[in-house]
C-alpha atoms as a PDB file:
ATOM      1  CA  UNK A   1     -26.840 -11.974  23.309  1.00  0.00           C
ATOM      2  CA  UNK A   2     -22.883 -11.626  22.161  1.00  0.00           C
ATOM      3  CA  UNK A   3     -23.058  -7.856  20.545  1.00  0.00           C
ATOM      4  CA  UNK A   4     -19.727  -7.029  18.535  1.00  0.00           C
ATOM      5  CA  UNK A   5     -19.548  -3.368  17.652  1.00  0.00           C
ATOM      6  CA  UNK A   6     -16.843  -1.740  15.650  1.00  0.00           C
ATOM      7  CA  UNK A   7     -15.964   1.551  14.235  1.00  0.00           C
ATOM      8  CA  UNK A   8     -13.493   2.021  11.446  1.00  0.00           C
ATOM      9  CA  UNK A   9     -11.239   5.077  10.685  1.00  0.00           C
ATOM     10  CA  UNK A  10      -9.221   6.094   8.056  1.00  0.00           C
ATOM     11  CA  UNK A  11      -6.345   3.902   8.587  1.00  0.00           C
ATOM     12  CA  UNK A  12      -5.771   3.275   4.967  1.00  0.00           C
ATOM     13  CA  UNK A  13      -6.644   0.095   3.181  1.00  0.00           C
ATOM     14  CA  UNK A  14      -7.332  -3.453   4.721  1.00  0.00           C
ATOM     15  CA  UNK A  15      -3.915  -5.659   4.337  1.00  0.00           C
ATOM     16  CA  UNK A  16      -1.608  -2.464   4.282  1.00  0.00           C
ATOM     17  CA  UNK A  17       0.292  -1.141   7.458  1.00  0.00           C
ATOM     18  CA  UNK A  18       0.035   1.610   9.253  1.00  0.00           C
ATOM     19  CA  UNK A  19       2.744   4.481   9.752  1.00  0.00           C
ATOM     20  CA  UNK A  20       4.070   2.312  12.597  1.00  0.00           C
ATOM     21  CA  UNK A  21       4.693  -1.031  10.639  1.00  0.00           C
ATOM     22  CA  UNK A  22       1.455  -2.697  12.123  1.00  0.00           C
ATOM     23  CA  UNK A  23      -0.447  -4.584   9.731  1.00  0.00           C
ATOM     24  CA  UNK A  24      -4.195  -3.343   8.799  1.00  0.00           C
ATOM     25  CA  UNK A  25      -6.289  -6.326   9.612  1.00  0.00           C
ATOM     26  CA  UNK A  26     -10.325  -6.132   9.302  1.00  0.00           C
ATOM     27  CA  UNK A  27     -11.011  -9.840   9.677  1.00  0.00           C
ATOM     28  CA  UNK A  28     -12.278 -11.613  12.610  1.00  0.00           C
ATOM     29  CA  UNK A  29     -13.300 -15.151  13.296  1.00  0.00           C
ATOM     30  CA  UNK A  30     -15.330 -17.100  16.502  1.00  0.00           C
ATOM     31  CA  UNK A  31     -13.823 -20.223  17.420  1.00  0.00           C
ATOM     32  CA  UNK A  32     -15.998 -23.630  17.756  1.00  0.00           C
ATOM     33  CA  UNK A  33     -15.923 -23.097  21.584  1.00  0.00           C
ATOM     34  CA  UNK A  34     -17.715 -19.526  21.575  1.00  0.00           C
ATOM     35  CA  UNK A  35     -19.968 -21.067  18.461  1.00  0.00           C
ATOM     36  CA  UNK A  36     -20.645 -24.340  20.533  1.00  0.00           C
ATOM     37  CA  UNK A  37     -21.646 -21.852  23.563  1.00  0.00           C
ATOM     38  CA  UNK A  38     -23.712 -19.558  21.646  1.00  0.00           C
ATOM     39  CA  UNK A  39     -25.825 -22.538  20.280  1.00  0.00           C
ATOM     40  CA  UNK A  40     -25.856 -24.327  23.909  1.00  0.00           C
ATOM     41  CA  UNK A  41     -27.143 -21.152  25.666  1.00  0.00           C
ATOM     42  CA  UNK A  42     -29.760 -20.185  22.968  1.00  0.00           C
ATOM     43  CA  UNK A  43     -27.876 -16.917  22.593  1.00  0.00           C
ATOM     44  CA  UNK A  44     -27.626 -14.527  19.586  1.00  0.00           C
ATOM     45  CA  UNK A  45     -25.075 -12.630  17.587  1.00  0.00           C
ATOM     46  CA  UNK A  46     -24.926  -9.608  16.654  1.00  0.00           C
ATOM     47  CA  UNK A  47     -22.588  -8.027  14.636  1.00  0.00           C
ATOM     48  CA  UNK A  48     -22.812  -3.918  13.635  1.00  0.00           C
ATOM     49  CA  UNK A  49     -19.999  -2.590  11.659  1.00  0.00           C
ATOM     50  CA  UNK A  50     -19.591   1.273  10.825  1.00  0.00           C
ATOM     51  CA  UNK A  51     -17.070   2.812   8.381  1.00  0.00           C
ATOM     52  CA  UNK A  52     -16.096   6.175   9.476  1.00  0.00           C
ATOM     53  CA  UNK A  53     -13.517   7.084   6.927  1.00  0.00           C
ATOM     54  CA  UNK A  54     -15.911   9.104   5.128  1.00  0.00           C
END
């Protein structure tokens, strides 16, 4: 099993920047390769996402 947690804070809206300049970003991808593995190895994703901005 691949498990992908994350945890969100307030750090303003997706596609702004932060205080520091540094883009927001909330998107995320898996490449063929860790797709092709997942499927060869009979494995599962999971994905849990938690917004804690409020």
């Amino acid at each position: 099993m691949l498990e992908i947690v994350r945890y969100f804070g307030d750090a303003g809206e997706p596609g702004q920047a932060d205080p520091a300049g540094k883009p927001n970003l909330f998107g995320w991808h898996l490449d063929r390769d860790a797709l092709a593995f997942l499927a060869a190895t009979g494995a599962v994703l999971d994905v849990d996402e938690y917004d804690m901005t409020g």
